[in-house]
Every structure is written in C-alpha cells, then in structure tokens.
N, C-alpha and C. Protein backbone atom coordinates (compact mmCIF):
# COMPACT_ATOMS: atom_id res chain seq x y z
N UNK A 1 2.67 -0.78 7.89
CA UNK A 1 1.72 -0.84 6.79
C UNK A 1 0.37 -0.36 7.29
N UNK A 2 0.05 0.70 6.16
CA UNK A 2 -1.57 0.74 6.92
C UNK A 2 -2.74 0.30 5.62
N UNK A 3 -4.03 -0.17 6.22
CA UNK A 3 -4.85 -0.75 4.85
C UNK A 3 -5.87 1.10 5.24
N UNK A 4 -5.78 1.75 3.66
CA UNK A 4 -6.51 2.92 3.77
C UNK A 4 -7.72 2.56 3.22
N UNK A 5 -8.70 3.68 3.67
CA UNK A 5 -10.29 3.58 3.52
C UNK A 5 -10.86 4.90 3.61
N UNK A 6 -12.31 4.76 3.62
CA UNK A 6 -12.61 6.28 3.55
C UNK A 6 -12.72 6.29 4.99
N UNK A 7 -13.19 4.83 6.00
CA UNK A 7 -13.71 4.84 7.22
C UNK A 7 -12.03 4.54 8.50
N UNK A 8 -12.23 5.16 9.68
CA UNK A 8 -11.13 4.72 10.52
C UNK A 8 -12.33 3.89 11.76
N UNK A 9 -10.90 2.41 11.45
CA UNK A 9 -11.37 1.56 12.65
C UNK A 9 -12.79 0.93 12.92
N UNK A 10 -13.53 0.87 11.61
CA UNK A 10 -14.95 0.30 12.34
C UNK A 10 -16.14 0.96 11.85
N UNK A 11 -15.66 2.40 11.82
CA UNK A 11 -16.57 3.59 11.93
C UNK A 11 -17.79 2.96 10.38
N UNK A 12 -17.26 2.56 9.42
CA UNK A 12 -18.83 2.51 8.56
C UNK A 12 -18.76 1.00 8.54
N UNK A 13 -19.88 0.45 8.06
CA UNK A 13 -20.17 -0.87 7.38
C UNK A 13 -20.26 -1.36 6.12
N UNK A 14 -19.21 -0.42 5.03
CA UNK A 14 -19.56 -0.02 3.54
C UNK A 14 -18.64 -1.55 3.19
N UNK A 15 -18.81 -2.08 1.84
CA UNK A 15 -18.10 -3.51 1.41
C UNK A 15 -16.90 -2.94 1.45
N UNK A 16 -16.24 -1.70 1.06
CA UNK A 16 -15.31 -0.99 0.47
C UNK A 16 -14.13 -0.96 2.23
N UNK A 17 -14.78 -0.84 2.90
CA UNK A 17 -14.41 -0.52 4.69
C UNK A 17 -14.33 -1.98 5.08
N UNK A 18 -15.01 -2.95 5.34
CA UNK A 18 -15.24 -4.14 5.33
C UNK A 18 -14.51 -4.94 4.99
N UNK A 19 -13.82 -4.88 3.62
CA UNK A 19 -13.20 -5.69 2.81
C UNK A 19 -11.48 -5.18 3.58
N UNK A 20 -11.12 -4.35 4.37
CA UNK A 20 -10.29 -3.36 4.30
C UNK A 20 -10.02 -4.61 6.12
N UNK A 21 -10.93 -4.87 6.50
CA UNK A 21 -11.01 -5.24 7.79
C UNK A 21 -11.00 -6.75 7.57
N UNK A 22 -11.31 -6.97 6.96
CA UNK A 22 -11.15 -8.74 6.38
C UNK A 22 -9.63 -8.92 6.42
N UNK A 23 -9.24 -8.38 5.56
CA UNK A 23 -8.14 -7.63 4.80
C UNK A 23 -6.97 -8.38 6.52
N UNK A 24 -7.31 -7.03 7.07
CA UNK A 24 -5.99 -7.05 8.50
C UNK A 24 -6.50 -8.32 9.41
N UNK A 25 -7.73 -9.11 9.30
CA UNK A 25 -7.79 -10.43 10.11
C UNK A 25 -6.91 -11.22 9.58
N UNK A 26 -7.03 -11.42 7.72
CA UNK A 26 -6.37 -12.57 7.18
C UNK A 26 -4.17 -12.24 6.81
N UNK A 27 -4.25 -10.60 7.63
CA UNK A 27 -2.89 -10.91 7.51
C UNK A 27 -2.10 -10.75 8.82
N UNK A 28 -3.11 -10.95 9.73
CA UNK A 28 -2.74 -10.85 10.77
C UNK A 28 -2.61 -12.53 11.56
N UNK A 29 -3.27 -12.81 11.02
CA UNK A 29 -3.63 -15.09 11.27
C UNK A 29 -2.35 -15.43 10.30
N UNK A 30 -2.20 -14.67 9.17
CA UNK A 30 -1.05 -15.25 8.14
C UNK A 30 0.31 -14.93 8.65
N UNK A 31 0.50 -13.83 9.14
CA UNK A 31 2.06 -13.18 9.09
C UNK A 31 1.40 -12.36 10.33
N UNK A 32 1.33 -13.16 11.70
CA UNK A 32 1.23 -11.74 12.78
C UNK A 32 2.50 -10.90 13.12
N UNK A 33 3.76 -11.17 12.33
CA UNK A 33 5.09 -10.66 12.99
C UNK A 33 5.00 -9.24 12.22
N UNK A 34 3.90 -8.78 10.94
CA UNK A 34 4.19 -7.54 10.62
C UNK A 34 3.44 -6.81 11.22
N UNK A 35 4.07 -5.54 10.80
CA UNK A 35 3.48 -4.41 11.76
C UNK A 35 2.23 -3.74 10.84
N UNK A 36 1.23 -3.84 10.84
CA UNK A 36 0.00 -3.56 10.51
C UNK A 36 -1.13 -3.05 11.17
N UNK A 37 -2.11 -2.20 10.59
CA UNK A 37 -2.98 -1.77 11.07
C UNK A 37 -4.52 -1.22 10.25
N UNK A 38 -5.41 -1.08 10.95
CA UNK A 38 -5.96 -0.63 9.35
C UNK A 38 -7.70 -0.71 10.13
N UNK A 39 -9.12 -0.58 9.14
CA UNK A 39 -8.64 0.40 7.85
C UNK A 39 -8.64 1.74 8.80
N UNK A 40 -8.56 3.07 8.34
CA UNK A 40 -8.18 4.24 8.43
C UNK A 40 -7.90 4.86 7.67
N UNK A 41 -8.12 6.55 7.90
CA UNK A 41 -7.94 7.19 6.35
C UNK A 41 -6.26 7.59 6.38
N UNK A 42 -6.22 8.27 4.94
CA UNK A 42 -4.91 8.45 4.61
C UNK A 42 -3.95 9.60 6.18
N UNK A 43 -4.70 10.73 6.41
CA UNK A 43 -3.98 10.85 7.58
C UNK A 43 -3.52 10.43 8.79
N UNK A 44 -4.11 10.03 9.54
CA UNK A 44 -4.09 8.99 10.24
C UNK A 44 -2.97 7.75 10.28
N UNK A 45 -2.85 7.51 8.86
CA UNK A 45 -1.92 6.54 8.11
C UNK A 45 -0.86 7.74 8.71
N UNK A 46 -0.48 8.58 8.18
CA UNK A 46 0.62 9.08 7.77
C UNK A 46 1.29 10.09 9.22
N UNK A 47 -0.02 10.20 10.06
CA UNK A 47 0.73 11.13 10.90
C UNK A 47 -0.14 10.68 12.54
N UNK A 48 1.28 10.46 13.19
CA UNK A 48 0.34 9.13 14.93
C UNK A 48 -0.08 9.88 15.21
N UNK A 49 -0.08 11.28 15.79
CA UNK A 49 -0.88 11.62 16.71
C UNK A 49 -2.66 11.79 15.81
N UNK A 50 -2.68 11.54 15.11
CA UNK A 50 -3.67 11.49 14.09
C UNK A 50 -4.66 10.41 14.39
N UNK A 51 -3.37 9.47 14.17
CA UNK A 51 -3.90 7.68 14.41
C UNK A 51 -4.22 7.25 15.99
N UNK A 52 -3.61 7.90 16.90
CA UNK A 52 -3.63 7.84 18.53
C UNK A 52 -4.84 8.79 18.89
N UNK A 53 -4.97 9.58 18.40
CA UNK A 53 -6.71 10.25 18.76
C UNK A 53 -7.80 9.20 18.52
N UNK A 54 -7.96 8.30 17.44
CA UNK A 54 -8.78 7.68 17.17
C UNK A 54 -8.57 6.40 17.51
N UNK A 55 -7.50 5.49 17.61
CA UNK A 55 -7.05 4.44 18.01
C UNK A 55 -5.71 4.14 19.13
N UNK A 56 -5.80 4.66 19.97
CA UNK A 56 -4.44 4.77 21.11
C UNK A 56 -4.04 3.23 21.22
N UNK A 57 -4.71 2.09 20.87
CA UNK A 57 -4.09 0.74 21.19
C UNK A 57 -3.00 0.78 19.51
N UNK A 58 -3.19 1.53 18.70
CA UNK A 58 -2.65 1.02 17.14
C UNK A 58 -1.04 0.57 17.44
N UNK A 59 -0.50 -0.67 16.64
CA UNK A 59 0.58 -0.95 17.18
C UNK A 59 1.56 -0.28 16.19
N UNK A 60 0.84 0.93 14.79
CA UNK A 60 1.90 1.23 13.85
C UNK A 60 2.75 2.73 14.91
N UNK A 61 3.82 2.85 14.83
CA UNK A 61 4.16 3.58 15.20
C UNK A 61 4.70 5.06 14.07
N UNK A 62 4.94 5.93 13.94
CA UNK A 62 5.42 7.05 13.45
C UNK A 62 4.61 7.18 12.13
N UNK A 63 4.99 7.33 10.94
CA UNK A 63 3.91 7.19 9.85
C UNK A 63 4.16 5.86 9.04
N UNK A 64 3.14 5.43 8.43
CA UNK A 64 3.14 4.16 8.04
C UNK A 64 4.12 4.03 6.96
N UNK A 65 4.86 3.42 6.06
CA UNK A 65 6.16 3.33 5.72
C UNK A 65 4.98 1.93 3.90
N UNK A 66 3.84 1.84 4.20
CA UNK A 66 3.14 1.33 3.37
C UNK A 66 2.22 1.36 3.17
N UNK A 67 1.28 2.18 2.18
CA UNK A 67 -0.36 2.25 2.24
C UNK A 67 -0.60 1.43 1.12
N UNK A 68 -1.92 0.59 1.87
CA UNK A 68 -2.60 -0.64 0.81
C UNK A 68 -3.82 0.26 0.82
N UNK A 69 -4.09 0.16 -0.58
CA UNK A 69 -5.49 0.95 -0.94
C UNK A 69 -6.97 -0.12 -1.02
N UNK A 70 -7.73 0.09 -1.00
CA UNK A 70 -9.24 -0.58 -1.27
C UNK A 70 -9.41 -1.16 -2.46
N UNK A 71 -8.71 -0.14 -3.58
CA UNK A 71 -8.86 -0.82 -5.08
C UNK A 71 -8.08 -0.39 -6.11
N UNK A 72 -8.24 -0.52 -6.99
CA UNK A 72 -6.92 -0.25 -8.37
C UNK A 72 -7.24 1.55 -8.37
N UNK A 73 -8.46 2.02 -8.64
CA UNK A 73 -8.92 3.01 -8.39
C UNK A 73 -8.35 3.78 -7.60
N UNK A 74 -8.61 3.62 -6.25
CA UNK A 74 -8.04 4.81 -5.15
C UNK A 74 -6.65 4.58 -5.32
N UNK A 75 -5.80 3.48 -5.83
CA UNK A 75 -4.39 3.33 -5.86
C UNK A 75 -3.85 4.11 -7.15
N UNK A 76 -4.60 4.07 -8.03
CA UNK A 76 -3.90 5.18 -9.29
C UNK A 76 -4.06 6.21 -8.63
N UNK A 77 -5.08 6.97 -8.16
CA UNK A 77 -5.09 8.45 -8.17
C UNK A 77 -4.40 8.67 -7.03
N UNK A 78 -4.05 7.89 -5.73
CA UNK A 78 -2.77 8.43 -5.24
C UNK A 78 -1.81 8.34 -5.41
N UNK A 79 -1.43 7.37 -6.27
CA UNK A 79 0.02 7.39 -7.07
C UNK A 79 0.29 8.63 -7.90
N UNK A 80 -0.70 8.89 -8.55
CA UNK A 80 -0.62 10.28 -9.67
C UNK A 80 -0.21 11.21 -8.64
N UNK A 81 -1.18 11.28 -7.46
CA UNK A 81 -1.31 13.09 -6.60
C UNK A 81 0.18 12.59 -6.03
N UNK A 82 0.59 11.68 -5.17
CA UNK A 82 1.92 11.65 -4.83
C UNK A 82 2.74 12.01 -5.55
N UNK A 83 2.90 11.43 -6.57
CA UNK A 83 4.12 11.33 -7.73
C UNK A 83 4.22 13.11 -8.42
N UNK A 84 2.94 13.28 -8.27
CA UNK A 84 3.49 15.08 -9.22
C UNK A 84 3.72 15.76 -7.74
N UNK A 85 3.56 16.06 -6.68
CA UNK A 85 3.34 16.62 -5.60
C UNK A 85 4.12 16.70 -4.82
N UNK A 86 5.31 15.45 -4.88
CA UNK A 86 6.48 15.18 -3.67
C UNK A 86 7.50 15.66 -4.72
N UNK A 87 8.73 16.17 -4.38
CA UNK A 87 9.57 16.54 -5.02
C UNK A 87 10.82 15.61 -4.53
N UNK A 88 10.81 15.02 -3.92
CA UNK A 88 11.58 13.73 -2.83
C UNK A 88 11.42 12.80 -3.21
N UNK A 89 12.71 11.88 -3.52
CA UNK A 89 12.87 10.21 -3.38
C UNK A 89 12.00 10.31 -5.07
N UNK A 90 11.94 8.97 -5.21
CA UNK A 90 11.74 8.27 -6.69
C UNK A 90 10.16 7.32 -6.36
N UNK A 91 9.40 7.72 -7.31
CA UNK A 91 8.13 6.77 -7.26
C UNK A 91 8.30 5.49 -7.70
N UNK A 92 7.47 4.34 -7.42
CA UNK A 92 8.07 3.10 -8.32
C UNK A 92 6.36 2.48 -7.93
N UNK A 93 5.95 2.51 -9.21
CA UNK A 93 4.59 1.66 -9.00
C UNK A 93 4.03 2.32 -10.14
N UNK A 94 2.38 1.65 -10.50
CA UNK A 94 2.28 0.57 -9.36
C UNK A 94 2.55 -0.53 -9.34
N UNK A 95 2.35 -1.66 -8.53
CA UNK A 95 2.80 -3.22 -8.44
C UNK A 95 1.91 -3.48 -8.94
N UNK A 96 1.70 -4.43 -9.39
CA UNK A 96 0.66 -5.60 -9.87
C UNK A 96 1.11 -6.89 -9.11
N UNK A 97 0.43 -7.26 -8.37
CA UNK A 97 0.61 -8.85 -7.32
C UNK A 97 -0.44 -9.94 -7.83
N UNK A 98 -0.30 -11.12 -7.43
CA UNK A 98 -1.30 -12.30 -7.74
C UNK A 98 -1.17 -12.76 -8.82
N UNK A 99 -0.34 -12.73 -9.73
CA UNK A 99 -0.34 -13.38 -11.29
C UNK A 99 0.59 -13.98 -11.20
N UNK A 100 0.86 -15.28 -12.10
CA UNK A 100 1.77 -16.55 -12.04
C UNK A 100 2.97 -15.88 -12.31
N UNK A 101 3.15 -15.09 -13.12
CA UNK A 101 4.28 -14.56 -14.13
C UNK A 101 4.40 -13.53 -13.19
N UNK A 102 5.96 -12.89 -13.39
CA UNK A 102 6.42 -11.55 -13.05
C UNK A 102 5.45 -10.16 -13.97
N UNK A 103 4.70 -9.29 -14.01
CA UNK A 103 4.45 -8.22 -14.70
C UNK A 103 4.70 -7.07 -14.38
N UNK A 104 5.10 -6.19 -14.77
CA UNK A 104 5.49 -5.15 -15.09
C UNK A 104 4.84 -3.51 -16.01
N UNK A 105 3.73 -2.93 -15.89
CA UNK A 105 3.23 -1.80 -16.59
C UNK A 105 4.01 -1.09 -16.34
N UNK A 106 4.99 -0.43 -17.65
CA UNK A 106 5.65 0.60 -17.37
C UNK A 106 4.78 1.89 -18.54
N UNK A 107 5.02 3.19 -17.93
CA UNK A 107 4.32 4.29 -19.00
C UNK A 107 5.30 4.98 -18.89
N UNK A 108 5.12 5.71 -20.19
CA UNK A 108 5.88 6.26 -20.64
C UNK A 108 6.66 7.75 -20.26
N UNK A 109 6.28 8.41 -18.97
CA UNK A 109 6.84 9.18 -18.81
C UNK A 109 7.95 8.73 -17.09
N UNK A 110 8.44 7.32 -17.40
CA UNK A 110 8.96 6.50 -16.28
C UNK A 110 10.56 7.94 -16.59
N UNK A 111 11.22 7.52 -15.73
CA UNK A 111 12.88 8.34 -15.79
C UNK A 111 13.70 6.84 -15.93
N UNK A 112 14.51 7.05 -16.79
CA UNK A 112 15.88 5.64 -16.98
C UNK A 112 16.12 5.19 -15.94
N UNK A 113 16.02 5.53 -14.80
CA UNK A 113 16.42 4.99 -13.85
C UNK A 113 15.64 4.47 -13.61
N UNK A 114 14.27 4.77 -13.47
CA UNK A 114 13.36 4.00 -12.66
C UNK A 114 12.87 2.58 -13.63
N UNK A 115 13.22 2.83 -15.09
CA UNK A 115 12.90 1.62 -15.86
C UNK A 115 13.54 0.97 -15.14
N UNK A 116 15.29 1.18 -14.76
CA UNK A 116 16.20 -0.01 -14.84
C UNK A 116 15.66 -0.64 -13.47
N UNK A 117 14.81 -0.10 -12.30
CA UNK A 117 14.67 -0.37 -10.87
C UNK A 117 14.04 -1.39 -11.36
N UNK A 118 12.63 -1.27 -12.42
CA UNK A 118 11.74 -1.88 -12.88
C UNK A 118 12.47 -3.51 -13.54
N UNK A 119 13.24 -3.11 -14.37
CA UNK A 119 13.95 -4.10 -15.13
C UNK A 119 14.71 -5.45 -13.77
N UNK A 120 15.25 -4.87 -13.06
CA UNK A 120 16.16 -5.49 -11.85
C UNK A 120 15.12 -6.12 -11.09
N UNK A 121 14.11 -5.58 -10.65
CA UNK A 121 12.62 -6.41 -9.97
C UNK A 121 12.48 -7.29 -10.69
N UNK A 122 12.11 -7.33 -12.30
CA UNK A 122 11.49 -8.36 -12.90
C UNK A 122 12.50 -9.30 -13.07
N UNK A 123 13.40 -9.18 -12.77
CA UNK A 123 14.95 -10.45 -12.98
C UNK A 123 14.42 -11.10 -12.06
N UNK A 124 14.94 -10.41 -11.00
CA UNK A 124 14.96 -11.30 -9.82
C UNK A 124 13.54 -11.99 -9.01
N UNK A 125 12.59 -11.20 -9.43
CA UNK A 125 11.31 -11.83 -9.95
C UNK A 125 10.79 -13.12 -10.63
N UNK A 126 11.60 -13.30 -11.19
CA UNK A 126 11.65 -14.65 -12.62
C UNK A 126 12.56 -15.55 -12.03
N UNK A 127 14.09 -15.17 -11.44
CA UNK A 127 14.52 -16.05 -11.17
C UNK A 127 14.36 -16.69 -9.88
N UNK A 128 13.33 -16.02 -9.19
CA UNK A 128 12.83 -16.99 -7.59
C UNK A 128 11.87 -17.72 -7.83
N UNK A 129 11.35 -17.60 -9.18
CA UNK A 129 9.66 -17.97 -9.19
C UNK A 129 9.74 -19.21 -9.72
N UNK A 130 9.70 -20.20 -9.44
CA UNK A 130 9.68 -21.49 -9.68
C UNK A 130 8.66 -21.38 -11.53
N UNK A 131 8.76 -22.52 -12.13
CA UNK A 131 8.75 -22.08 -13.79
C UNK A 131 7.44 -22.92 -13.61
C-alpha cells in the first residue's frame, strides 16, 4: 500500500502531505504487519527503482498493489484517468469506508459484471456487520 501526495517522504510541510504522514504513524501503531509506506508521489508508488532513489530503507517492494489518496478529490480523478486509460483487468470503485451501513455509489456507465462484484460486496458486507 502506498499513501500518495504531491510530496515524497517529508519533502513539504503542506496539511495535505502531513495528514498523509499522520496517516502511516496511526497505521503503522494499529496494524504494523502491513506492508505500507508513504506519503510519495504516484510514481514512486508504482515503480521501486523510483521509490529506492528517494527512499532506499522503503519496506514496499515492486509496485504498490494499493494507492490511498489525500482526498475524495485526487481519488476521483485517478479513478477516471485509470479507468479510461488501462485497457486491463476491471475497475471497481470507488469505496466509500467509515459509515455504519454497507454503501455502495454505483454510476451508470458500471458493466453487469461489475454491478454484480458491487452487489456480492454489499451482501457480504451486511452480513458481517453486526445490526
């Protein structure tokens, strides 16, 4: 997993960079068994020798396999540029996390399949979630 930013490792003091670094203390004290790293920009994320120029201790290895964005903002518009741009594998997002209830935004140009991915999450969603 990598937490993306505009800044790698330190480099600014912006709330946006900051919050990104908060971010990998409190999931690193919570869950140190995942593999995380952060913040850093999207290349870096995606390609090590990228991430090893600027950080040689980083413990993510090959390209990150999860990018957490800064805000709802930078997370739509790389969902959009991904999603028209890759011609590979199936998009599925975005998530919505933190709400009592299972939710689900689906739009309208989803493919049947990917509703039903959608549909099968929110089951099994509902039925772990204590009522």
């Amino acid at each position: 997993m990598a937490l993306l930013s505009h800044s790698n490792f330190g480099s600014s003091k912006s709330v946006a960079a900051c919050k990104m670094r908060q971010t990998l203390e409190l999931v690193r004290e919570r869950a140190p068994e995942l593999m995380i790293d952060g913040e850093m920009h999207g290349d870096a994320a995606l390609v090590e020798s990228i991430r090893n120029d600027r950080m040689p201790d980083s413990p993510l290895k090959g390209a990150a396999n999860i990018l957490i964005m800064p805000n709802v903002e930078a997370a739509r518009i790389s969902y959009n540029l991904l999603r028209v741009s890759s011609s590979e594998g199936v998009t599925v997002g975005p998530v919505l996390m933190g709400v009592a209830k299972p939710v689900h935004v689906l739009t309208r140009s989803l493919l049947f399949a990917v509703s039903l991915i959608w549909v099968a999450l929110a089951v099994v969603e509902a039925q772990t979630q204590p009522l």
